[in-house]
PDB file of N, CA and C in Angstrom:
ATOM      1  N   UNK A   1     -11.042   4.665   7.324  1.00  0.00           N
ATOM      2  CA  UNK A   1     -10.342   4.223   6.133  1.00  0.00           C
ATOM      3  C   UNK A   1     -10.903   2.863   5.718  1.00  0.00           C
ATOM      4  N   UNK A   2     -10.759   2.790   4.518  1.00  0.00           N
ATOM      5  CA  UNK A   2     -11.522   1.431   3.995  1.00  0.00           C
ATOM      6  C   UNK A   2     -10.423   0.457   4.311  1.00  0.00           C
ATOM      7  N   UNK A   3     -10.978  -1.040   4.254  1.00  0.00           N
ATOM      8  CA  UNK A   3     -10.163  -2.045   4.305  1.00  0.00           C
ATOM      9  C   UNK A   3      -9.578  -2.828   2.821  1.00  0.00           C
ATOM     10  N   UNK A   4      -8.458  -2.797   3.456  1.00  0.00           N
ATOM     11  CA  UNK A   4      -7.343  -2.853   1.639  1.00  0.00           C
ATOM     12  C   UNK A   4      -8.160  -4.290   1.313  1.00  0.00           C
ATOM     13  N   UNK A   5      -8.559  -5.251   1.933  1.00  0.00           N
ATOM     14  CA  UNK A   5      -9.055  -6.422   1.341  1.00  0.00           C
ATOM     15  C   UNK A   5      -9.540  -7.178   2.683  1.00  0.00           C
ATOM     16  N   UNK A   6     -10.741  -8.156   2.294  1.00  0.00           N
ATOM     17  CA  UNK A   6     -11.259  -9.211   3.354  1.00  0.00           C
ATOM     18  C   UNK A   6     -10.410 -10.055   3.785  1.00  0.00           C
ATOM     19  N   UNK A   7      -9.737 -10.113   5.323  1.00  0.00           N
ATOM     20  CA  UNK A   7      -8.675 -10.784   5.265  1.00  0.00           C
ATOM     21  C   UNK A   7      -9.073 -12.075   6.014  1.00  0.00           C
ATOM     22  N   UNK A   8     -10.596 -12.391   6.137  1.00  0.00           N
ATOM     23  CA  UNK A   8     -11.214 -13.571   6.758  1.00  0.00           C
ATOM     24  C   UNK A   8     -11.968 -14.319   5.790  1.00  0.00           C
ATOM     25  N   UNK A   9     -11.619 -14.009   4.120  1.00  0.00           N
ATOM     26  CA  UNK A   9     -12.178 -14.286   2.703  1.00  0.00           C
ATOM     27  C   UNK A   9     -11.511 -15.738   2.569  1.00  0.00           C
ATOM     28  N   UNK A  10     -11.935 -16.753   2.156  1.00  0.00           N
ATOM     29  CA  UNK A  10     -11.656 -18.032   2.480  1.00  0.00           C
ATOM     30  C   UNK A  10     -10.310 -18.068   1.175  1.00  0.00           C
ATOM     31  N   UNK A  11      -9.741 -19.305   1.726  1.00  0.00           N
ATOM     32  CA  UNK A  11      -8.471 -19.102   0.892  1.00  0.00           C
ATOM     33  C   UNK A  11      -8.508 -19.865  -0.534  1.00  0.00           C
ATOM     34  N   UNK A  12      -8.298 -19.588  -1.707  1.00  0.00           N
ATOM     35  CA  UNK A  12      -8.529 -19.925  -2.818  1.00  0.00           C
ATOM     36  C   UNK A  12      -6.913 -20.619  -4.014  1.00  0.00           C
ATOM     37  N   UNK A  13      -7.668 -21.619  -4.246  1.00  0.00           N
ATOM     38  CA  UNK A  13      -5.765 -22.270  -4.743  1.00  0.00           C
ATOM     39  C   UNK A  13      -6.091 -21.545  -6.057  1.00  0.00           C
ATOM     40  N   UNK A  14      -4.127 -21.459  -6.146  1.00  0.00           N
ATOM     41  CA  UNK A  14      -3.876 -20.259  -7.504  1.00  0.00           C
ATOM     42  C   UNK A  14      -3.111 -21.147  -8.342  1.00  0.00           C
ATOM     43  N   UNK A  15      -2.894 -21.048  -9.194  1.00  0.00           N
ATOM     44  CA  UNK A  15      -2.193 -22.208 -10.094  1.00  0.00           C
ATOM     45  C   UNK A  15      -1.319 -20.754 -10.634  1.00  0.00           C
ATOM     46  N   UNK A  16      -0.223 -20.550 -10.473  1.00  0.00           N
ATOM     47  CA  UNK A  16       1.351 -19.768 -11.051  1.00  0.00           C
ATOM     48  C   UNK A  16       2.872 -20.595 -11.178  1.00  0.00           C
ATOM     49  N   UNK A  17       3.046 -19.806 -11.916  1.00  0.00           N
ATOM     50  CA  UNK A  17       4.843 -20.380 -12.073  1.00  0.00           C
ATOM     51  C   UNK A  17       5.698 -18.947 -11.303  1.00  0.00           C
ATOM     52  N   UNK A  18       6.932 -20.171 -10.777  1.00  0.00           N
ATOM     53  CA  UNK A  18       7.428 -19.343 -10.242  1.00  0.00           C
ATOM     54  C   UNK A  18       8.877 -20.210 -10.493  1.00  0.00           C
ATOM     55  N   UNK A  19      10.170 -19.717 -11.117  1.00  0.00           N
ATOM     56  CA  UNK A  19      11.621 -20.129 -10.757  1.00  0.00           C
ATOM     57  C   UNK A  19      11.923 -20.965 -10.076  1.00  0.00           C
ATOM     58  N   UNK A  20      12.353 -22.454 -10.710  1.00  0.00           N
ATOM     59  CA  UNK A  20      12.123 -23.980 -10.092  1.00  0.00           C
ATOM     60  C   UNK A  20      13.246 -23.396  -8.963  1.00  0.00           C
ATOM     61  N   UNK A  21      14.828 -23.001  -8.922  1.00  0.00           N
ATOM     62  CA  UNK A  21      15.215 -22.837  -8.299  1.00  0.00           C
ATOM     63  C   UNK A  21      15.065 -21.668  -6.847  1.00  0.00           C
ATOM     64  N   UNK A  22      14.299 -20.819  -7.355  1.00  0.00           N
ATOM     65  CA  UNK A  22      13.911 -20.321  -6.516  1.00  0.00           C
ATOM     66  C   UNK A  22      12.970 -20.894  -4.910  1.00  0.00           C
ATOM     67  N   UNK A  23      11.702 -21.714  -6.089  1.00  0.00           N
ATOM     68  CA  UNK A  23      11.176 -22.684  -4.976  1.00  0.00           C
ATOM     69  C   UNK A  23      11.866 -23.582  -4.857  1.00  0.00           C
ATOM     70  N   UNK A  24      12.563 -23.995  -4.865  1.00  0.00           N
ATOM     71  CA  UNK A  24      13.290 -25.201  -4.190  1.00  0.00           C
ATOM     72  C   UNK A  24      14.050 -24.557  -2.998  1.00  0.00           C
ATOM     73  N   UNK A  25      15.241 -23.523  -3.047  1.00  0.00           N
ATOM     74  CA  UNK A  25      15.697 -22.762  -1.867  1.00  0.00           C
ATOM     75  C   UNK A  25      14.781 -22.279  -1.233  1.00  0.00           C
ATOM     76  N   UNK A  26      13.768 -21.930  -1.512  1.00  0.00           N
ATOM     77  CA  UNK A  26      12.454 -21.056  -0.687  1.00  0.00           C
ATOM     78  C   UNK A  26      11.440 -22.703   0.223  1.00  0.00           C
ATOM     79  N   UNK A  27      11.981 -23.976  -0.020  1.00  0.00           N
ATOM     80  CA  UNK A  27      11.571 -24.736   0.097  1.00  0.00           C
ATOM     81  C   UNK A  27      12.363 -25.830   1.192  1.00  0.00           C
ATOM     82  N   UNK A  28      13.962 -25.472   0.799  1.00  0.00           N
ATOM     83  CA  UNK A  28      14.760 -26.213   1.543  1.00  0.00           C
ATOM     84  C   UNK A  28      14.934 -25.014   3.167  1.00  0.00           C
ATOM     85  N   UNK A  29      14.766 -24.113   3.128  1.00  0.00           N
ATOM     86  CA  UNK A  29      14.679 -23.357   4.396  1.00  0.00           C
ATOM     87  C   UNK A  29      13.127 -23.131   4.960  1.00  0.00           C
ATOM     88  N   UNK A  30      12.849 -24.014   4.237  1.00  0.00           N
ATOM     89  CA  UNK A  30      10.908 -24.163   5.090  1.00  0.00           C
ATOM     90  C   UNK A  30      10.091 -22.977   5.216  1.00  0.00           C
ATOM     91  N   UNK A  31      10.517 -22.033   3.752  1.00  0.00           N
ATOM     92  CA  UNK A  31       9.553 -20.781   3.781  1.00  0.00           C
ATOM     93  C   UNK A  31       8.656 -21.526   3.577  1.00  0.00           C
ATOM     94  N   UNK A  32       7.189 -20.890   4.129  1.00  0.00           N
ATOM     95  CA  UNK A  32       5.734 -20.824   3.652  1.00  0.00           C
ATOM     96  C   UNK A  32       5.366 -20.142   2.822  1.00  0.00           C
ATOM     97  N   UNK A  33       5.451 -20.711   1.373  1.00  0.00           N
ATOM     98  CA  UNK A  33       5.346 -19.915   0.394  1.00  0.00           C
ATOM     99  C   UNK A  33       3.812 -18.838  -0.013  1.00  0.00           C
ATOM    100  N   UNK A  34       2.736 -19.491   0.770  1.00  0.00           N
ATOM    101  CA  UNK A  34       1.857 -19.460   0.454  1.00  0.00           C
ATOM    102  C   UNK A  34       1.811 -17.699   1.187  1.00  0.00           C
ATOM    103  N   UNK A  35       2.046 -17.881   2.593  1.00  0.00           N
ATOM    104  CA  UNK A  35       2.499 -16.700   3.379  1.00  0.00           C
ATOM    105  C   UNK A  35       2.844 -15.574   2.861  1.00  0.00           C
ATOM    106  N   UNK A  36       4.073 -16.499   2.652  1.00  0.00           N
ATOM    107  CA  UNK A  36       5.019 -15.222   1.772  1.00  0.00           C
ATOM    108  C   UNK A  36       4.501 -14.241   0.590  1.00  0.00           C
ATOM    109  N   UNK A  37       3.690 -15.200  -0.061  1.00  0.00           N
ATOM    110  CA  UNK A  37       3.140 -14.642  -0.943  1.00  0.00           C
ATOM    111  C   UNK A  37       1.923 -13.494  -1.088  1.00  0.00           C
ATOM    112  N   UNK A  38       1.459 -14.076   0.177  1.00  0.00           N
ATOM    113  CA  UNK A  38       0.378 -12.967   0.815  1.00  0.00           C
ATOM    114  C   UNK A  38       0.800 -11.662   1.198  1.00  0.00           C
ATOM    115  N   UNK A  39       1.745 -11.830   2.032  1.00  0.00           N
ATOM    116  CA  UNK A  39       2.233 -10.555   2.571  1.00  0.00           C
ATOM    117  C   UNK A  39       2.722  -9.785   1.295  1.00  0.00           C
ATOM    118  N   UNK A  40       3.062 -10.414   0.746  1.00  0.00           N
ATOM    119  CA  UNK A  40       4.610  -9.686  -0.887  1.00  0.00           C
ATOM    120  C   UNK A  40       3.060  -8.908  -1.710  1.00  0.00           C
ATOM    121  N   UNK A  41       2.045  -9.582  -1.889  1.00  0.00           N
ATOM    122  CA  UNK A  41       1.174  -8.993  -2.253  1.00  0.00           C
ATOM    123  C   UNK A  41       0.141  -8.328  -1.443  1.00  0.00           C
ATOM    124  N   UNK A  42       0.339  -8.586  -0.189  1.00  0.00           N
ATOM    125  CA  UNK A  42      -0.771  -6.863   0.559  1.00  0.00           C
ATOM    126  C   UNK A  42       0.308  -5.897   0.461  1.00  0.00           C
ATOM    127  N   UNK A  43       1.592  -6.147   0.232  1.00  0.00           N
ATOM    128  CA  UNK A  43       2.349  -5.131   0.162  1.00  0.00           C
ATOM    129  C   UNK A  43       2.289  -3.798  -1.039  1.00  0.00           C
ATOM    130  N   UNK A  44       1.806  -5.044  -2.045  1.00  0.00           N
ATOM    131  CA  UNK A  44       2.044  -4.642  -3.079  1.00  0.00           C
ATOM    132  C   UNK A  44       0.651  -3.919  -3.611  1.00  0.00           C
ATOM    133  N   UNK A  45      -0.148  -4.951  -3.116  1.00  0.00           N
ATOM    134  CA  UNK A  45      -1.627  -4.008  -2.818  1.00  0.00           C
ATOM    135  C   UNK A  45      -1.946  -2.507  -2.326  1.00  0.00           C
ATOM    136  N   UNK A  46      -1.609  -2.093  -1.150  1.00  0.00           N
ATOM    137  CA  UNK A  46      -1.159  -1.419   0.014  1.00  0.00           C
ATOM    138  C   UNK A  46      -0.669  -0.300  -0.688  1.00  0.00           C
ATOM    139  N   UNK A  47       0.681  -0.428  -1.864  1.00  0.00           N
ATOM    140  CA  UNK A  47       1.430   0.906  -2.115  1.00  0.00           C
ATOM    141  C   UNK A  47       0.579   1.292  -3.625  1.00  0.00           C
ATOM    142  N   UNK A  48      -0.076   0.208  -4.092  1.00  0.00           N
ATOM    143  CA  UNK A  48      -0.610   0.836  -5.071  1.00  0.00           C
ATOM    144  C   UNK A  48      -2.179   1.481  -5.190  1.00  0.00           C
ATOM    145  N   UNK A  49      -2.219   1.005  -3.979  1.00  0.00           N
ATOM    146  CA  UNK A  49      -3.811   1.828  -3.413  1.00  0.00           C
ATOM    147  C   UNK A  49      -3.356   3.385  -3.429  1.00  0.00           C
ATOM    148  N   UNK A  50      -2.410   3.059  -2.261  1.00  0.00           N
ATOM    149  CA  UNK A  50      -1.617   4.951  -2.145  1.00  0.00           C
ATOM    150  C   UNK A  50      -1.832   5.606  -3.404  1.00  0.00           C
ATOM    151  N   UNK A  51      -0.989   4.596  -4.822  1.00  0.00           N
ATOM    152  CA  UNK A  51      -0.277   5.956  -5.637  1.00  0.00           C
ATOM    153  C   UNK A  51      -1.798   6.313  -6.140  1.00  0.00           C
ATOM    154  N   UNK A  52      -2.782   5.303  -6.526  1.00  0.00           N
ATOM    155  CA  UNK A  52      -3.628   5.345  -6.871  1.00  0.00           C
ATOM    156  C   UNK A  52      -4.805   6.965  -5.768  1.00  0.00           C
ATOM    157  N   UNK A  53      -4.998   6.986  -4.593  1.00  0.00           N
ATOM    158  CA  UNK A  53      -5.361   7.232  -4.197  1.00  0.00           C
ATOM    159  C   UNK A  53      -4.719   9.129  -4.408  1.00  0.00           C
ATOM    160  N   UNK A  54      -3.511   9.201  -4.456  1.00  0.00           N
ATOM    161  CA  UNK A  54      -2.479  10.303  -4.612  1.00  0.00           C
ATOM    162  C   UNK A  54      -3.245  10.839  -6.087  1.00  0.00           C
ATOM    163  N   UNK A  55      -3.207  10.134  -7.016  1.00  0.00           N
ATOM    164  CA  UNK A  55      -3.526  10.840  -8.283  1.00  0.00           C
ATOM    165  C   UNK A  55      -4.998  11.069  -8.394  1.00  0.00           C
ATOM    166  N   UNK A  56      -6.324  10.403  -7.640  1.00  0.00           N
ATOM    167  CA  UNK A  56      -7.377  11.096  -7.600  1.00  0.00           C
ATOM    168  C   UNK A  56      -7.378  11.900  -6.684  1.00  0.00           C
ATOM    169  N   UNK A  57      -6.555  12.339  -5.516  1.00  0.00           N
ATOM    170  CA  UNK A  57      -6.399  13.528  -5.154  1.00  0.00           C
ATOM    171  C   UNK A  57      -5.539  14.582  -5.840  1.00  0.00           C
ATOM    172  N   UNK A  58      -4.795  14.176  -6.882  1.00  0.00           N
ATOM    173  CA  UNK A  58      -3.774  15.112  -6.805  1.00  0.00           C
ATOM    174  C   UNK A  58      -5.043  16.784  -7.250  1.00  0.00           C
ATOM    175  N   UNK A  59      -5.535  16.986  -7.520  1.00  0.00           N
ATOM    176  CA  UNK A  59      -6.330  18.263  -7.977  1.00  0.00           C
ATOM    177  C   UNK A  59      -6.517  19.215  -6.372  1.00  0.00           C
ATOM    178  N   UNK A  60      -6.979  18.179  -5.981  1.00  0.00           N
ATOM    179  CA  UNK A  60      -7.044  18.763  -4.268  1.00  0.00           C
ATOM    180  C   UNK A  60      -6.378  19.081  -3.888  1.00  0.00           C
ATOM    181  N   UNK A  61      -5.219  17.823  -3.711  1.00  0.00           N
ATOM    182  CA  UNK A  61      -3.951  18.615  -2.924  1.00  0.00           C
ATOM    183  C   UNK A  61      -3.456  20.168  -3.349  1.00  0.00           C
ATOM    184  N   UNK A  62      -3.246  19.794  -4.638  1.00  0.00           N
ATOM    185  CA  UNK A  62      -2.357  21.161  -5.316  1.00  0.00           C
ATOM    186  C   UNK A  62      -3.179  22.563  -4.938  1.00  0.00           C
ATOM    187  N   UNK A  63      -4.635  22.103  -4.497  1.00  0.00           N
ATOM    188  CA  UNK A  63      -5.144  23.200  -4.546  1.00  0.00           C
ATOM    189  C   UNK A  63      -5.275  23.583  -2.828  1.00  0.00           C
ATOM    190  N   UNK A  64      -4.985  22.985  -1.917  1.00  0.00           N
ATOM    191  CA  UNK A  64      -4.920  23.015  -0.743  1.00  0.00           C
ATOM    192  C   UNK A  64      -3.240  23.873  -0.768  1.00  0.00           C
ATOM    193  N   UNK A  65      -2.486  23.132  -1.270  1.00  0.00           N
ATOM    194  CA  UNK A  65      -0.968  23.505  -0.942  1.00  0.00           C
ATOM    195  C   UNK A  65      -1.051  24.851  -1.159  1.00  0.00           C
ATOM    196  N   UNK A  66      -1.388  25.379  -2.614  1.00  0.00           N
ATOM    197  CA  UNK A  66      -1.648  26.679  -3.365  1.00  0.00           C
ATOM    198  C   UNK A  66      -2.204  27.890  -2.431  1.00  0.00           C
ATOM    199  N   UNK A  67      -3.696  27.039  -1.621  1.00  0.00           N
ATOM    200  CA  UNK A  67      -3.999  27.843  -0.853  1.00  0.00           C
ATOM    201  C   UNK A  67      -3.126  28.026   0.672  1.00  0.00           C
ATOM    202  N   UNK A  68      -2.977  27.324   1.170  1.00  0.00           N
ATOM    203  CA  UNK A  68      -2.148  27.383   2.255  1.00  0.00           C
ATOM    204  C   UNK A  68      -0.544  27.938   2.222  1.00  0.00           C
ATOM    205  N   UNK A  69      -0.268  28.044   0.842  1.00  0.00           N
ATOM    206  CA  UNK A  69       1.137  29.089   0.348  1.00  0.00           C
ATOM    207  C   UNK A  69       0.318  30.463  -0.007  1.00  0.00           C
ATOM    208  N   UNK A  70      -0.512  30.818  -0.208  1.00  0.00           N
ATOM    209  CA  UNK A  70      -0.975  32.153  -0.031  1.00  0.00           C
ATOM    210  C   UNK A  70      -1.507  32.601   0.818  1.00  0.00           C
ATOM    211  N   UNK A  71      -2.353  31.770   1.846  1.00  0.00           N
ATOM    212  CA  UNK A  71      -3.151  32.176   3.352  1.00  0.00           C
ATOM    213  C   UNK A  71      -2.139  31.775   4.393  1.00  0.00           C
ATOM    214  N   UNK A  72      -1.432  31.010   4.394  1.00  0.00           N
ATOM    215  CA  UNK A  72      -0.864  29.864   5.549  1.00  0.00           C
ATOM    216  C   UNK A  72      -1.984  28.849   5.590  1.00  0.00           C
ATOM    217  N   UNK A  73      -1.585  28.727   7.369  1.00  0.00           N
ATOM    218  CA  UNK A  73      -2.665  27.155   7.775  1.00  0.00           C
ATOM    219  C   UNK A  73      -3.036  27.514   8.664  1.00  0.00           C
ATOM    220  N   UNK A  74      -4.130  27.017   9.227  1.00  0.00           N
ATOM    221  CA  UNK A  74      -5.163  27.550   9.902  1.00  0.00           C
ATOM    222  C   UNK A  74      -4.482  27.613  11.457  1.00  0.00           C
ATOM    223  N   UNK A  75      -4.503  28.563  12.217  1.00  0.00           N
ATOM    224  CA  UNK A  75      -4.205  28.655  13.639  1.00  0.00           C
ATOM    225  C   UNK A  75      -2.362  28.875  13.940  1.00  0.00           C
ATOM    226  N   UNK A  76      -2.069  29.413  12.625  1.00  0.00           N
ATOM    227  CA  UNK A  76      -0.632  29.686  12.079  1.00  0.00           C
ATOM    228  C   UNK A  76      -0.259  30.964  13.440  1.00  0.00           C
ATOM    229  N   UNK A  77      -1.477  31.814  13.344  1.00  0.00           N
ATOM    230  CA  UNK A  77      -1.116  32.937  14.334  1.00  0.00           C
ATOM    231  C   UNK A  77      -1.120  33.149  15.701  1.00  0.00           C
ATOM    232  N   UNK A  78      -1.204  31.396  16.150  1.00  0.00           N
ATOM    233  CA  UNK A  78      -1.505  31.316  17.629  1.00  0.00           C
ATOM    234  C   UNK A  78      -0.370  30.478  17.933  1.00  0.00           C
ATOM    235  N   UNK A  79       0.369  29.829  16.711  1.00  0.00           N
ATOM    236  CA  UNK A  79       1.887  29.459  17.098  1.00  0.00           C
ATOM    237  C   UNK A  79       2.921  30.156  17.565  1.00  0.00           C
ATOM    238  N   UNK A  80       3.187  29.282  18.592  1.00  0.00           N
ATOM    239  CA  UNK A  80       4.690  29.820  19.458  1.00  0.00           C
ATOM    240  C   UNK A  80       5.708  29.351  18.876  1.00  0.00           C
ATOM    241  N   UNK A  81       6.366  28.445  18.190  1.00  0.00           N
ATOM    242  CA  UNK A  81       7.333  27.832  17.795  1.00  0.00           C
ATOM    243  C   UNK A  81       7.679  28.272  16.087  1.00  0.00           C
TER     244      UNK A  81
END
């Protein structure tokens, strides 16, 4: 599987706004915003690789499912359970 991003890619300052009150509580409990922000976005990275990845398969899948609802799946006839 490929890697969602270089995670030894040197770190780069971002200039954003974000809800004064927000950073300030995110500030008075000593989050690491910078952290936080990383993770909130490999997260966000991460699920949109998926959907992304889902819709250039979707042709395949449907056509795997299609076939495997008319043949079964392979070694179907050597199941015990």
């Amino acid at each position: 599987m490929a890697k969602l991003y270089n995670s030894v890619a040197p770190k780069k300052a971002a200039k954003l706004s974000i809800n004064s009150d927000l950073l300030r509580r995110t500030r008075e409990l000593n989050i690491n915003v910078s952290a936080t922000l990383e993770r909130a976005l490999k997260e966000e990275l991460s699920q949109r690789e998926a959907q992304r990845w889902v819709e250039e398969n979707r042709a395949a899948i449907k056509n795997y499912n299609d076939f495997v609802e008319q043949h079964g799946c392979f070694g179907d006839e050597l199941r015990e359970f």
